[in-house]
PDB file of N, CA and C in Angstrom:
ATOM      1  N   UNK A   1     -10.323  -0.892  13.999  1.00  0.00           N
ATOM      2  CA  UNK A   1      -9.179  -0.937  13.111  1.00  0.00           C
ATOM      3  C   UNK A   1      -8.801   0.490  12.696  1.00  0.00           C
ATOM      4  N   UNK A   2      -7.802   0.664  12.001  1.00  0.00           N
ATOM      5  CA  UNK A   2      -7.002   2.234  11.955  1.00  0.00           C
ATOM      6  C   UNK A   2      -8.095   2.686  10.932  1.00  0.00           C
ATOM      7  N   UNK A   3      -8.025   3.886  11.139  1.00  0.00           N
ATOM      8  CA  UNK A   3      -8.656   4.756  10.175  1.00  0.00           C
ATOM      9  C   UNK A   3      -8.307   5.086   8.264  1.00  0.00           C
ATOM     10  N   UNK A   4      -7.300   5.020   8.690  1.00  0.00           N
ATOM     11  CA  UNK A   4      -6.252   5.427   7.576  1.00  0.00           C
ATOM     12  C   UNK A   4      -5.262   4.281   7.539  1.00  0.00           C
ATOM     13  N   UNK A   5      -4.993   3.653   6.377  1.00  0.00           N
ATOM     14  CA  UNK A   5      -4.286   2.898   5.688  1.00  0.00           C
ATOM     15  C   UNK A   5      -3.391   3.179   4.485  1.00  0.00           C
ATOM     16  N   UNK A   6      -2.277   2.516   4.325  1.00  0.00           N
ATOM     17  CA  UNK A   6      -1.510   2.829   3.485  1.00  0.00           C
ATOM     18  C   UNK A   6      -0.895   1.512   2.431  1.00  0.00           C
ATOM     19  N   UNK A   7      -0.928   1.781   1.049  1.00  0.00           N
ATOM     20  CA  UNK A   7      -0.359   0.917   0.200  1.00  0.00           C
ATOM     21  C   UNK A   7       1.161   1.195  -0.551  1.00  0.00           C
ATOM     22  N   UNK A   8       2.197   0.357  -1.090  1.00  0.00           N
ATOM     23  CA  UNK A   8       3.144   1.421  -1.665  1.00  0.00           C
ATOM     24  C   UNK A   8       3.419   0.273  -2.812  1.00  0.00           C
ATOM     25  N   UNK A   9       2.952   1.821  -3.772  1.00  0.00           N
ATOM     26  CA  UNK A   9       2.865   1.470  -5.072  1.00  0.00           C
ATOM     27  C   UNK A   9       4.074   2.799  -6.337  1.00  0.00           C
ATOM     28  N   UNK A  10       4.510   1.473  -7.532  1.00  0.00           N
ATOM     29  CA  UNK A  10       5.553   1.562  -8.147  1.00  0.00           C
ATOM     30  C   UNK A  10       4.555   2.691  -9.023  1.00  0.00           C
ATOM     31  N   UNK A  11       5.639   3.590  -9.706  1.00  0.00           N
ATOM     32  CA  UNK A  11       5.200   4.586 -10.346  1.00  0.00           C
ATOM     33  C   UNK A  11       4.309   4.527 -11.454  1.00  0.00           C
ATOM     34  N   UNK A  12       4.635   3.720 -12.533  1.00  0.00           N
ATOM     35  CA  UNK A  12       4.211   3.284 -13.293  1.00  0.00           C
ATOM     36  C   UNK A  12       2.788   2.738 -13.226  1.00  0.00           C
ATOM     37  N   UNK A  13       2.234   1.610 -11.985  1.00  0.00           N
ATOM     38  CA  UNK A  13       1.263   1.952 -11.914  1.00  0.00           C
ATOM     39  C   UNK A  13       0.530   2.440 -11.423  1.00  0.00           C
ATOM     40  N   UNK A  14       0.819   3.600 -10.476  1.00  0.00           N
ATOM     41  CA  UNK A  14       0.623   4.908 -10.265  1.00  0.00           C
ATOM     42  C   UNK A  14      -0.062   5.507 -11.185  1.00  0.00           C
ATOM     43  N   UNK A  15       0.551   5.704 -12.254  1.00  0.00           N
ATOM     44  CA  UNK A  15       0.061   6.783 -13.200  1.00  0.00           C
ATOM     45  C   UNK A  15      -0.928   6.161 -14.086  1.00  0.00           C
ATOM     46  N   UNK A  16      -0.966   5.296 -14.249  1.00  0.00           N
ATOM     47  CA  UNK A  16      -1.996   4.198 -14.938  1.00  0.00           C
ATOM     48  C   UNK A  16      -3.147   3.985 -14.039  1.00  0.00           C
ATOM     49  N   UNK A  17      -3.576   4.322 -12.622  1.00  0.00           N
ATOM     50  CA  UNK A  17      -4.497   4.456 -11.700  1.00  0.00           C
ATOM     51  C   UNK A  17      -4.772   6.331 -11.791  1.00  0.00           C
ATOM     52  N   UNK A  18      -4.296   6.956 -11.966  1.00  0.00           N
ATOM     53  CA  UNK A  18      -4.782   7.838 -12.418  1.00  0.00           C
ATOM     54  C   UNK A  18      -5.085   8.140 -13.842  1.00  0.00           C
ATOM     55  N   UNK A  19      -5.217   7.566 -14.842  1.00  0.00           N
ATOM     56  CA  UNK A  19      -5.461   7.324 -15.906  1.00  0.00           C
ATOM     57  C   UNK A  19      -6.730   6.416 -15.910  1.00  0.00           C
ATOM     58  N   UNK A  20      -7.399   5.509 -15.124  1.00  0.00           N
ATOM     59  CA  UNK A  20      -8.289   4.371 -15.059  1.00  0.00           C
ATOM     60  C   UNK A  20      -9.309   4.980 -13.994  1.00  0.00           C
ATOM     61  N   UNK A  21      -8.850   6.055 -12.942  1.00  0.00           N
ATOM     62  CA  UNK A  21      -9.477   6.470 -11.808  1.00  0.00           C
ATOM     63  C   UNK A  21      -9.376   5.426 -10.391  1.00  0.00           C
ATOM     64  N   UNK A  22      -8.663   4.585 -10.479  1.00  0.00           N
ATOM     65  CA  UNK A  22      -9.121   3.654  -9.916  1.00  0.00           C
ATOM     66  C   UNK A  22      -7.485   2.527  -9.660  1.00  0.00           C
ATOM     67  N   UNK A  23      -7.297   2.505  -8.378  1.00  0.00           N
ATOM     68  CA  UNK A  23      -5.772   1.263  -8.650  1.00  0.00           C
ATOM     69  C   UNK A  23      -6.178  -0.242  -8.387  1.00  0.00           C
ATOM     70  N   UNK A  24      -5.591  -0.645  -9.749  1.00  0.00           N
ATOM     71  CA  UNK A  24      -6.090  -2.322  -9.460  1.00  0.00           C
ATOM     72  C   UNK A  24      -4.989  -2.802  -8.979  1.00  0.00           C
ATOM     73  N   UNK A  25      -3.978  -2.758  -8.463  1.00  0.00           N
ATOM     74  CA  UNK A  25      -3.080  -3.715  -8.060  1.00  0.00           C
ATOM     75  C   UNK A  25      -1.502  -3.674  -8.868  1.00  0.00           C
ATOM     76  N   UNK A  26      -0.531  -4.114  -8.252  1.00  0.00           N
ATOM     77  CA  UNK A  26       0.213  -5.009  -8.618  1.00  0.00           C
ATOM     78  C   UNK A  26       0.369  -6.202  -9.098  1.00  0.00           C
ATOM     79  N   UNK A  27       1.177  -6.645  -9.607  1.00  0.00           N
ATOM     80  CA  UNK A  27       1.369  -8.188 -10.110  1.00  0.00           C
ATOM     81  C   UNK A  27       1.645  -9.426  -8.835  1.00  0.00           C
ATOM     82  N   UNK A  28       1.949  -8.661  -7.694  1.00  0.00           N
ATOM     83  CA  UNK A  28       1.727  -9.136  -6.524  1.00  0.00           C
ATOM     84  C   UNK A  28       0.459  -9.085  -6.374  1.00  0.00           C
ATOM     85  N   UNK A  29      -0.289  -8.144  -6.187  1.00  0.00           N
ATOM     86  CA  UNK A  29      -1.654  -8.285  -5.778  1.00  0.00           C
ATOM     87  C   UNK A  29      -2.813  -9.018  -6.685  1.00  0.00           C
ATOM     88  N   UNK A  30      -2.585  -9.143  -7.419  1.00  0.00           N
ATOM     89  CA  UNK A  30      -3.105  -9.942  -8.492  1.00  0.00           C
ATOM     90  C   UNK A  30      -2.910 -11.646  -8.273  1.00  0.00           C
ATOM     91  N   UNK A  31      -1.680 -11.720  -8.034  1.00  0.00           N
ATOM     92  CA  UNK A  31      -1.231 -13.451  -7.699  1.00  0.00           C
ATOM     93  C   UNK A  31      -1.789 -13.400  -6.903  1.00  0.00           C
ATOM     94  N   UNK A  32      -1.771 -12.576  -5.152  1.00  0.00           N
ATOM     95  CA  UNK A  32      -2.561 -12.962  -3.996  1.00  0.00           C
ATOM     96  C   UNK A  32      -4.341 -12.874  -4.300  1.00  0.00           C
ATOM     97  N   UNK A  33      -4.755 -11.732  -5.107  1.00  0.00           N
ATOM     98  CA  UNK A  33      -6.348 -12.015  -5.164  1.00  0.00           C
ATOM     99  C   UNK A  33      -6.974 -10.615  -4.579  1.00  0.00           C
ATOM    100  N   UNK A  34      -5.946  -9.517  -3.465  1.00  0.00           N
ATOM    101  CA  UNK A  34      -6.437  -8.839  -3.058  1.00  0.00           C
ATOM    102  C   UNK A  34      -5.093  -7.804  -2.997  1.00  0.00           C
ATOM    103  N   UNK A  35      -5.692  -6.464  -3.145  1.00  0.00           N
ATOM    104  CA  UNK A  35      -4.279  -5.405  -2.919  1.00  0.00           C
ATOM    105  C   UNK A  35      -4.044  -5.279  -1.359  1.00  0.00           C
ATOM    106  N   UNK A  36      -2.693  -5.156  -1.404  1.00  0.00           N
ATOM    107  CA  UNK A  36      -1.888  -5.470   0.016  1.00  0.00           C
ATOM    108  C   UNK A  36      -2.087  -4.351   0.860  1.00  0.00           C
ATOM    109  N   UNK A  37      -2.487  -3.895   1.795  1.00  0.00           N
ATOM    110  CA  UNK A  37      -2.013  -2.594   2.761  1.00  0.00           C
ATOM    111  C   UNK A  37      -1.437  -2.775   4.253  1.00  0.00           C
ATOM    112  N   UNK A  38      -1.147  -1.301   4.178  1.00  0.00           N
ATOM    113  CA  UNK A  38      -0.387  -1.426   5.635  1.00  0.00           C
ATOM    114  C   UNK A  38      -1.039  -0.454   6.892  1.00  0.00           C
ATOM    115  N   UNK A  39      -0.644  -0.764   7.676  1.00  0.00           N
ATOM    116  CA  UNK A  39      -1.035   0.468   8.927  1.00  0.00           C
ATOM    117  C   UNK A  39      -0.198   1.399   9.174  1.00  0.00           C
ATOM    118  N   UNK A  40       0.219   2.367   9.496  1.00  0.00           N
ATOM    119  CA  UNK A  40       1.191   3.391   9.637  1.00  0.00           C
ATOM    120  C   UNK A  40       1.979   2.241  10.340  1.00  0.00           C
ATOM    121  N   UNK A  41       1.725   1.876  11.151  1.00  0.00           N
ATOM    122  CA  UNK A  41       2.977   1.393  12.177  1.00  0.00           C
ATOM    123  C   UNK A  41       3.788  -0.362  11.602  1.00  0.00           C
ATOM    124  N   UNK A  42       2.893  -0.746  10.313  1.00  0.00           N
ATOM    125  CA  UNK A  42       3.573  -1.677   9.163  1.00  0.00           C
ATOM    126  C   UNK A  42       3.963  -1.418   8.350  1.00  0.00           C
ATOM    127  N   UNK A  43       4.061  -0.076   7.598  1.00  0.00           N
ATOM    128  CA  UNK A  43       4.303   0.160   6.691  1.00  0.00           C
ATOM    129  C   UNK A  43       5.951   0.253   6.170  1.00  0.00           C
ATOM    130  N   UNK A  44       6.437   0.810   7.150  1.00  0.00           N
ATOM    131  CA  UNK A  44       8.044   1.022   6.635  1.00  0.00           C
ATOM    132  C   UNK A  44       8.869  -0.514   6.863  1.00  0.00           C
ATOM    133  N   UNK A  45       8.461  -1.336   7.415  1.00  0.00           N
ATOM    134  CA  UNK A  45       8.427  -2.521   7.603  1.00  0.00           C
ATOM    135  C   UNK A  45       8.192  -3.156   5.947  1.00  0.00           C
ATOM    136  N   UNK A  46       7.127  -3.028   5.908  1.00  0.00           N
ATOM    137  CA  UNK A  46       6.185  -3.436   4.586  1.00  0.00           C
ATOM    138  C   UNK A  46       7.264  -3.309   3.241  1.00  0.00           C
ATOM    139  N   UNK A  47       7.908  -2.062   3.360  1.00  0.00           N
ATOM    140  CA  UNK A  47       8.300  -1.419   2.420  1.00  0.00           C
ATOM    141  C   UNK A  47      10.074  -1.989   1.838  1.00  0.00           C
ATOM    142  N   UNK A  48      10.597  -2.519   3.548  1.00  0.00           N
ATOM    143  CA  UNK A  48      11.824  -2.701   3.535  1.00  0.00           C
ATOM    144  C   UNK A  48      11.883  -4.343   3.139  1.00  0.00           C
ATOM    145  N   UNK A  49      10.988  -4.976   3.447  1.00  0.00           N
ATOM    146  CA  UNK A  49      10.647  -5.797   2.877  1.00  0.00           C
ATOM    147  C   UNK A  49      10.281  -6.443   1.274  1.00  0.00           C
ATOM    148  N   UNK A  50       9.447  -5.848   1.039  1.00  0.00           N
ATOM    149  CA  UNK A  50       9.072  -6.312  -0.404  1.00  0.00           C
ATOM    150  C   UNK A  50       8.919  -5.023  -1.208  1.00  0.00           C
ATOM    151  N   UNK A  51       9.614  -3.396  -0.985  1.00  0.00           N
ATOM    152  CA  UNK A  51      10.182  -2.949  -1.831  1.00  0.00           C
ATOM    153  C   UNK A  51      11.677  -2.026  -1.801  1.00  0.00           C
ATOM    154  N   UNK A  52      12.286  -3.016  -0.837  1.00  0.00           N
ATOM    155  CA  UNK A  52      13.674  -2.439  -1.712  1.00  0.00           C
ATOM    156  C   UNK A  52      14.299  -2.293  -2.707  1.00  0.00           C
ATOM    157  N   UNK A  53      15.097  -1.022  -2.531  1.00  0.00           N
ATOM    158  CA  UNK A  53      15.630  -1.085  -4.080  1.00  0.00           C
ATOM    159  C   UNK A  53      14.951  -0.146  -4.888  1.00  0.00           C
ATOM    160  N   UNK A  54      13.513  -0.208  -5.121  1.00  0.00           N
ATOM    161  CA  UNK A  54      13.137   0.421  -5.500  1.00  0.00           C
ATOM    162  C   UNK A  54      12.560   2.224  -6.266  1.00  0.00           C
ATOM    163  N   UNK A  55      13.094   2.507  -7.096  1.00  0.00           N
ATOM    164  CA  UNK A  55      13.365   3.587  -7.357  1.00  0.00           C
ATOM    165  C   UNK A  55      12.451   4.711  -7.516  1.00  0.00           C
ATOM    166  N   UNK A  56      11.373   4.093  -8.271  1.00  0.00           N
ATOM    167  CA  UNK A  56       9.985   4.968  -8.508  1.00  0.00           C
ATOM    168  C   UNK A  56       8.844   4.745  -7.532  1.00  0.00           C
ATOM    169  N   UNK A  57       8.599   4.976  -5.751  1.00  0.00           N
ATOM    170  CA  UNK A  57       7.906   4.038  -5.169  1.00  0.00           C
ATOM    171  C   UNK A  57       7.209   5.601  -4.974  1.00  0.00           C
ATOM    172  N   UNK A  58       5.807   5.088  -4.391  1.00  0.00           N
ATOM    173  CA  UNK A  58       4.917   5.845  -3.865  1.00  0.00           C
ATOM    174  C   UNK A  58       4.158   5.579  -2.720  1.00  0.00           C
ATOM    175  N   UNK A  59       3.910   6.116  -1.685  1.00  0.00           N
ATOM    176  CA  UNK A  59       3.054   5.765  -0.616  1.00  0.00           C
ATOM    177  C   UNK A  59       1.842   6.431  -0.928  1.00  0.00           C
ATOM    178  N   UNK A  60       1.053   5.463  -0.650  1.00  0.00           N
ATOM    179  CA  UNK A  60      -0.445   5.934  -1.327  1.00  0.00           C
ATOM    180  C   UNK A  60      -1.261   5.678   0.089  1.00  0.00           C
ATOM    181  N   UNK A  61      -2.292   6.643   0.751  1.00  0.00           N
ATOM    182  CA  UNK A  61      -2.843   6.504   2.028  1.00  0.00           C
ATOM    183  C   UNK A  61      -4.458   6.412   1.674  1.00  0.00           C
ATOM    184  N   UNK A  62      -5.077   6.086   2.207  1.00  0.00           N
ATOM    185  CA  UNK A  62      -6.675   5.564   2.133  1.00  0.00           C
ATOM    186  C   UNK A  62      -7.244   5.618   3.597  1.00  0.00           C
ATOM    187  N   UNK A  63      -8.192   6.393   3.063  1.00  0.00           N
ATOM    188  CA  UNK A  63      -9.352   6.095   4.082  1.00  0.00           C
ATOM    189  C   UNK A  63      -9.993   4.891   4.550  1.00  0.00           C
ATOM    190  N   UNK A  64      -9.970   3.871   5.166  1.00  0.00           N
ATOM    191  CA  UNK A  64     -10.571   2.700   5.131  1.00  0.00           C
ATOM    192  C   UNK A  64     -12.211   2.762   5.347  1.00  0.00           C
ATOM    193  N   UNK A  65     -12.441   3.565   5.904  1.00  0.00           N
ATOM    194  CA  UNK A  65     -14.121   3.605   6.010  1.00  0.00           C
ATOM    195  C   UNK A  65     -14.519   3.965   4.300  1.00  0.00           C
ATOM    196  N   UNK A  66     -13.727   4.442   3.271  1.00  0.00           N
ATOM    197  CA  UNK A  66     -14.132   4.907   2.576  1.00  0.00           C
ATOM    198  C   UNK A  66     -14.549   3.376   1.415  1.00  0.00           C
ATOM    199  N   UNK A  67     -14.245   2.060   2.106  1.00  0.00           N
ATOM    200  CA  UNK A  67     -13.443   0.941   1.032  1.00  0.00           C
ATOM    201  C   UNK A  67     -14.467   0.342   1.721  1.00  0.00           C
ATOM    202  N   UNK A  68     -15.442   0.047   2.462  1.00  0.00           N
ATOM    203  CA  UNK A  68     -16.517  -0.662   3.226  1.00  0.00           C
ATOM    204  C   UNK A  68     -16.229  -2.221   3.231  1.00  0.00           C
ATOM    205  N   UNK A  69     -16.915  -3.144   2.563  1.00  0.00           N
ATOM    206  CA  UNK A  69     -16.803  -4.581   2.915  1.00  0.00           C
ATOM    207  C   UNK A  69     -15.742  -5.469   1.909  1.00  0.00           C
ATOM    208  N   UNK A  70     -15.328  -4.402   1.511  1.00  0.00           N
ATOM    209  CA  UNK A  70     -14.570  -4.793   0.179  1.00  0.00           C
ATOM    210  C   UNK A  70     -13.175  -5.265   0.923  1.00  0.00           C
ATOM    211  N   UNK A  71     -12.840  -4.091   2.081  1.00  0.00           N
ATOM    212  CA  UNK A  71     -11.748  -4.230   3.120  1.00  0.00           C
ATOM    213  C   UNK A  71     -11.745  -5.447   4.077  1.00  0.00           C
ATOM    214  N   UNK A  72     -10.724  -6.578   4.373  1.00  0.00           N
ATOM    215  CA  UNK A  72     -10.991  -7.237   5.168  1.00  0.00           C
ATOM    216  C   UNK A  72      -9.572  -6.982   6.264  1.00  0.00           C
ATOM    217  N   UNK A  73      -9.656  -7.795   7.480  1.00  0.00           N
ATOM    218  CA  UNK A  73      -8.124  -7.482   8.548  1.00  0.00           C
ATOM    219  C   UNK A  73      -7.387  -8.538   8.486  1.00  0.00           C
ATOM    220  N   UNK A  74      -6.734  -9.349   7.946  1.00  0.00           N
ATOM    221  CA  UNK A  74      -6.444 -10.937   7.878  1.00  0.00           C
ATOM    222  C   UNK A  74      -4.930 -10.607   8.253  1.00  0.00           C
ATOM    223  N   UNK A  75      -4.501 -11.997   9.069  1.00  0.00           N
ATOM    224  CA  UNK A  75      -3.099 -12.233   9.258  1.00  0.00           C
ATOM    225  C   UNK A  75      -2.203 -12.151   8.024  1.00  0.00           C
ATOM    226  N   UNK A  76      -0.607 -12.216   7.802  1.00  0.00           N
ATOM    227  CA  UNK A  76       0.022 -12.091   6.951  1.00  0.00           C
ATOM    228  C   UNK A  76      -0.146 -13.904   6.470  1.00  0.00           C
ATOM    229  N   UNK A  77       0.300 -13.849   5.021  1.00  0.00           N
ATOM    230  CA  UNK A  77      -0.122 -14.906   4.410  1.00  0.00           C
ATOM    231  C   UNK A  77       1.358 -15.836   5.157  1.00  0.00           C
ATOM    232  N   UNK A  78       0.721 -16.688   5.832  1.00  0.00           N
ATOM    233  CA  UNK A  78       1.611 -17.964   6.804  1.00  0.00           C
ATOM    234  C   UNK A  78       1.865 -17.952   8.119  1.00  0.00           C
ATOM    235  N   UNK A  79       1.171 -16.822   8.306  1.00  0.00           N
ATOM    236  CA  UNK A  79       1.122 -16.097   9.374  1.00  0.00           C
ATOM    237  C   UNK A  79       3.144 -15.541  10.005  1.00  0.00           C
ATOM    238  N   UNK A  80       3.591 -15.209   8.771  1.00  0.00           N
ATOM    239  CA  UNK A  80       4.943 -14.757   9.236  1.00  0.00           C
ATOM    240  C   UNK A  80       5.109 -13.754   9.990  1.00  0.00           C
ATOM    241  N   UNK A  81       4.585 -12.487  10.060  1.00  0.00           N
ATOM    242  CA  UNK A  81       4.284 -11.181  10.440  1.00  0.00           C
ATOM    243  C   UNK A  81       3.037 -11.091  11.630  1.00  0.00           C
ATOM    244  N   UNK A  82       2.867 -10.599  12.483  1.00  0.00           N
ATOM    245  CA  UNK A  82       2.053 -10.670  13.570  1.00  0.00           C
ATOM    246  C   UNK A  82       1.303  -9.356  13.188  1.00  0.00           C
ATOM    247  N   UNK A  83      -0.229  -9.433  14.078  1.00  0.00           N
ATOM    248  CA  UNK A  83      -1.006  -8.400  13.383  1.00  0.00           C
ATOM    249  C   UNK A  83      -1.847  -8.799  12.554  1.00  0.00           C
ATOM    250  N   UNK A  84      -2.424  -8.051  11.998  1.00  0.00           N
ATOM    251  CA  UNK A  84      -3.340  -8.070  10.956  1.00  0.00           C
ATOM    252  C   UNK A  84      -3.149  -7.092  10.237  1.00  0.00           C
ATOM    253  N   UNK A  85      -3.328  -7.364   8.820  1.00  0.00           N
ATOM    254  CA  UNK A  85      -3.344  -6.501   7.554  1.00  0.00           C
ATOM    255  C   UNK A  85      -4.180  -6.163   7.096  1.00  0.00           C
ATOM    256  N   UNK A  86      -4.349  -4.971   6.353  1.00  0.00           N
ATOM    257  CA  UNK A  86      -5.553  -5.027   6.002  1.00  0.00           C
ATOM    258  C   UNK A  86      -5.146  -5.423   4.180  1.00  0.00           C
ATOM    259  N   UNK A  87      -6.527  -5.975   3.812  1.00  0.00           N
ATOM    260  CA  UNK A  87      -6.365  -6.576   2.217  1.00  0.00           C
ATOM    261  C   UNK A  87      -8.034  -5.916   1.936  1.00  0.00           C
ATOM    262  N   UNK A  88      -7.606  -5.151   0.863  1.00  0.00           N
ATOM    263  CA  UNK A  88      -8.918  -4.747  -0.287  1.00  0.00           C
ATOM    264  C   UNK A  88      -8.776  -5.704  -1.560  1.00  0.00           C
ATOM    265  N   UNK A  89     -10.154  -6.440  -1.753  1.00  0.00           N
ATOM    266  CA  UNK A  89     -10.447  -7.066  -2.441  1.00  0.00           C
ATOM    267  C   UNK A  89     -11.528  -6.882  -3.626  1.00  0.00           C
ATOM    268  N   UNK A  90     -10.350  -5.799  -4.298  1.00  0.00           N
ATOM    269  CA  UNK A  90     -11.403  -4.950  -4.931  1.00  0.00           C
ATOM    270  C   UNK A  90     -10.518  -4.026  -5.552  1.00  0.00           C
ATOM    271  N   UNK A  91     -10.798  -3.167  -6.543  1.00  0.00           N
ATOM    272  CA  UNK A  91      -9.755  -1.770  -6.789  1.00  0.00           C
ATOM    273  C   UNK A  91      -9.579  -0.752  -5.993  1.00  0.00           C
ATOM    274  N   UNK A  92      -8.707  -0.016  -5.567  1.00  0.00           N
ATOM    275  CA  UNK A  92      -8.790   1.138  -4.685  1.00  0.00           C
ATOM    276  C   UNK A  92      -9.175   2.066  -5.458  1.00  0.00           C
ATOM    277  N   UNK A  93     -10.587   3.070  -4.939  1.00  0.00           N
ATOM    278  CA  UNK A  93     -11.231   4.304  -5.927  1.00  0.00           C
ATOM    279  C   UNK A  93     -10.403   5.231  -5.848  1.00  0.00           C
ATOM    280  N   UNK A  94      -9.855   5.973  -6.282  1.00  0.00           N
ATOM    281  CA  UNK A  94      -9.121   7.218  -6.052  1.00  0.00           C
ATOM    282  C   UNK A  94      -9.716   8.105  -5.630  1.00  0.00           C
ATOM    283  N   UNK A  95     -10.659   8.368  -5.231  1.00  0.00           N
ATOM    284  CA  UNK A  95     -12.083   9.053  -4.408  1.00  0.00           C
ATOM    285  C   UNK A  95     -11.633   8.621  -2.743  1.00  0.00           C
ATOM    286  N   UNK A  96     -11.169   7.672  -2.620  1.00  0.00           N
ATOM    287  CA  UNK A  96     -10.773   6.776  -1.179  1.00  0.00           C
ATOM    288  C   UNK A  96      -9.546   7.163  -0.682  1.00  0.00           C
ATOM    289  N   UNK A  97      -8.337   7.373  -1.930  1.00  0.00           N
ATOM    290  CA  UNK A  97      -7.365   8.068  -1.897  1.00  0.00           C
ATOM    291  C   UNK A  97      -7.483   9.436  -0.812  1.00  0.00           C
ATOM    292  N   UNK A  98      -6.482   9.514   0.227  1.00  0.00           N
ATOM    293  CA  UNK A  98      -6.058  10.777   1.152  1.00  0.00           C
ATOM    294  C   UNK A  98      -4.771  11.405   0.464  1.00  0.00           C
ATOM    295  N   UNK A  99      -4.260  10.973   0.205  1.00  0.00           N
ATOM    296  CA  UNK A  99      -2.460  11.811  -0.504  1.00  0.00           C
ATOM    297  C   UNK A  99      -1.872  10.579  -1.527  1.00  0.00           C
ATOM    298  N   UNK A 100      -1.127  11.262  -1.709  1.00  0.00           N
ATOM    299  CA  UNK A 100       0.054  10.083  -2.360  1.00  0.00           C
ATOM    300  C   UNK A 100       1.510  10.756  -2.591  1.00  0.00           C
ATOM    301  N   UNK A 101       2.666  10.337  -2.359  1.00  0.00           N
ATOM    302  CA  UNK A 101       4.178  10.868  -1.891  1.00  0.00           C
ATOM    303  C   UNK A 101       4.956  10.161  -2.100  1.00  0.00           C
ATOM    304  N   UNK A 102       5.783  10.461  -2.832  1.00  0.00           N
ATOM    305  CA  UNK A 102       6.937   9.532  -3.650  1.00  0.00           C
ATOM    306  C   UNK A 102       7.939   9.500  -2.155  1.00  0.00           C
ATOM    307  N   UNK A 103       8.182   8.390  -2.128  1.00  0.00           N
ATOM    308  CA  UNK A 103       9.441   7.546  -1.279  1.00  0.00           C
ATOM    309  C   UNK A 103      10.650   8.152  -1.810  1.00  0.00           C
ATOM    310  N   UNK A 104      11.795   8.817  -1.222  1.00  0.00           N
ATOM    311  CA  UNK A 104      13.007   9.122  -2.141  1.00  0.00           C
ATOM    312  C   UNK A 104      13.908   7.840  -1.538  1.00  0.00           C
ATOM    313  N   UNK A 105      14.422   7.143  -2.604  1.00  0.00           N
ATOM    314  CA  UNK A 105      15.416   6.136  -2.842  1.00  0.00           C
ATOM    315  C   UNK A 105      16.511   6.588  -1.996  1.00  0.00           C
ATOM    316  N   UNK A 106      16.932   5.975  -0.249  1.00  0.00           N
ATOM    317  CA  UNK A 106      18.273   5.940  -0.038  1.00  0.00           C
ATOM    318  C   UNK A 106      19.735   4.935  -0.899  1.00  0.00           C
ATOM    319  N   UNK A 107      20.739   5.649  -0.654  1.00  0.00           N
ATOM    320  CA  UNK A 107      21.757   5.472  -1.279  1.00  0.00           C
ATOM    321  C   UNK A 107      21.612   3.772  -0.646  1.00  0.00           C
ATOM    322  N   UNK A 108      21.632   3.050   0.588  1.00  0.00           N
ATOM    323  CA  UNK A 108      21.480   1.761   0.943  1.00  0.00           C
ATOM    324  C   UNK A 108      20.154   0.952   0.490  1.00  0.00           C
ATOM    325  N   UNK A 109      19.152   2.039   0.186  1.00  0.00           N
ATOM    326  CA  UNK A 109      18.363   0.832  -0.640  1.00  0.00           C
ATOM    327  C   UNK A 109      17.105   1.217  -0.060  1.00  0.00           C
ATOM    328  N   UNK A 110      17.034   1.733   0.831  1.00  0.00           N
ATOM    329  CA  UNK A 110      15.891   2.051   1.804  1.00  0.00           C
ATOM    330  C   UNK A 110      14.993   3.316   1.001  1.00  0.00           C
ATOM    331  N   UNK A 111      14.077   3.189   1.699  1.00  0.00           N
ATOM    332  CA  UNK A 111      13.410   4.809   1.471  1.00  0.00           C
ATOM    333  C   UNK A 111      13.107   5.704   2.474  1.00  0.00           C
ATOM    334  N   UNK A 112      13.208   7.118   2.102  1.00  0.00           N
ATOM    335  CA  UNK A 112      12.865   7.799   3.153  1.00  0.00           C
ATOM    336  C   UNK A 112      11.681   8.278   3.419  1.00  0.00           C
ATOM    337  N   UNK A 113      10.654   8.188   4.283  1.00  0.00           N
ATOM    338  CA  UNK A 113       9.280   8.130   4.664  1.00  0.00           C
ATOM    339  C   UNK A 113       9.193   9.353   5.005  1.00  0.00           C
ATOM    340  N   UNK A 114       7.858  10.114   5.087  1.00  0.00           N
ATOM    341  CA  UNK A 114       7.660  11.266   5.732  1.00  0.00           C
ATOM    342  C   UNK A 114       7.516  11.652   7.424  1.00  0.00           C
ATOM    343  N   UNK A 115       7.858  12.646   8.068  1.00  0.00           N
ATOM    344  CA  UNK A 115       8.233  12.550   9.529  1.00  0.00           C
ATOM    345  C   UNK A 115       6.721  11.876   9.955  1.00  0.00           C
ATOM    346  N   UNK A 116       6.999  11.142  11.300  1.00  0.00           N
ATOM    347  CA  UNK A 116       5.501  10.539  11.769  1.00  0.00           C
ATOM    348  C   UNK A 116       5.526   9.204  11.761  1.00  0.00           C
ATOM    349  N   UNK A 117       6.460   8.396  10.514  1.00  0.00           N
ATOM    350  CA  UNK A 117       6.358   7.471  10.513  1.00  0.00           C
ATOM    351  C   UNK A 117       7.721   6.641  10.812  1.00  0.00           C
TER     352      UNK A 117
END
C-alpha cells in the first residue's frame, strides 16, 4: 500500500489538532468511526467530492507506516468508489504528520492542489 497518505481537513480543526497534538477527526469521521484518507491519486477526487466549496481546507499528508495497525485499506463505504481507502481508526499523531498546505479556493468551487497531483 502507498507510503504516504493524505487527509483534507477544515481549518478550524486544523488548529485545534495542533493545540491537542493530535487530529481526531471530523464530524464526518466521527459518524463513520474512523478518519477518512486518501492516496495521492484519490485525493483531488476525494476533495471535489465531499469538500467543495470549501474555503479554509487543508491537505494534511501522513506517513502510513508511521499509523501501524490502527491503519486499515477498506473499500469506499457501498462500495461506490473503486480501490481501497485507507481509514485510521484512531487519532492522527502529529508526529505521523509529513506537511500540511492550505488548498486555495477556486473561483468555481474547486481547489487548487500542489503540482504532482
Amino acid at each position: 500500500m502507498d507510503a504516504v497518505i493524505y487527509t483534507l481537513v477544515r481549518g478550524g480543526d486544523w488548529r485545534q489538532a495542533e493545540r491537542l497534538g493530535e487530529y481526531r477527526g471530523s464530524a464526518d469521521d466521527a459518524r463513520d468511526g474512523f478518519l477518512h484518507f486518501s492516496t495521492a491519486a484519490q485525493v483531488k477526487e476525494s476533495a471535489g467530492k465531499h469538500r467543495r466549496g470549501e474555503p479554509d481546507l487543508w491537505l494534511v499528508e501522513a506517513d502510513s507506516a508511521a499509523l501501524g495497525a490502527a491503519l486499515k485499506w477498506e473499500p469506499a463505504a457501498g462500495g461506490r468508489r473503486p480501490g481501497l481507502f485507507p481509514h485510521l481508526y484512531g487519532p492522527l499523531p502529529l508526529s505521523a504528520v509529513l506537511s500540511v498546505t492550505r488548498l486555495p479556493l477556486r473561483a468555481d468551487g474547486g481547489h487548487d492542489f500542489p503540482a504532482g497531483f
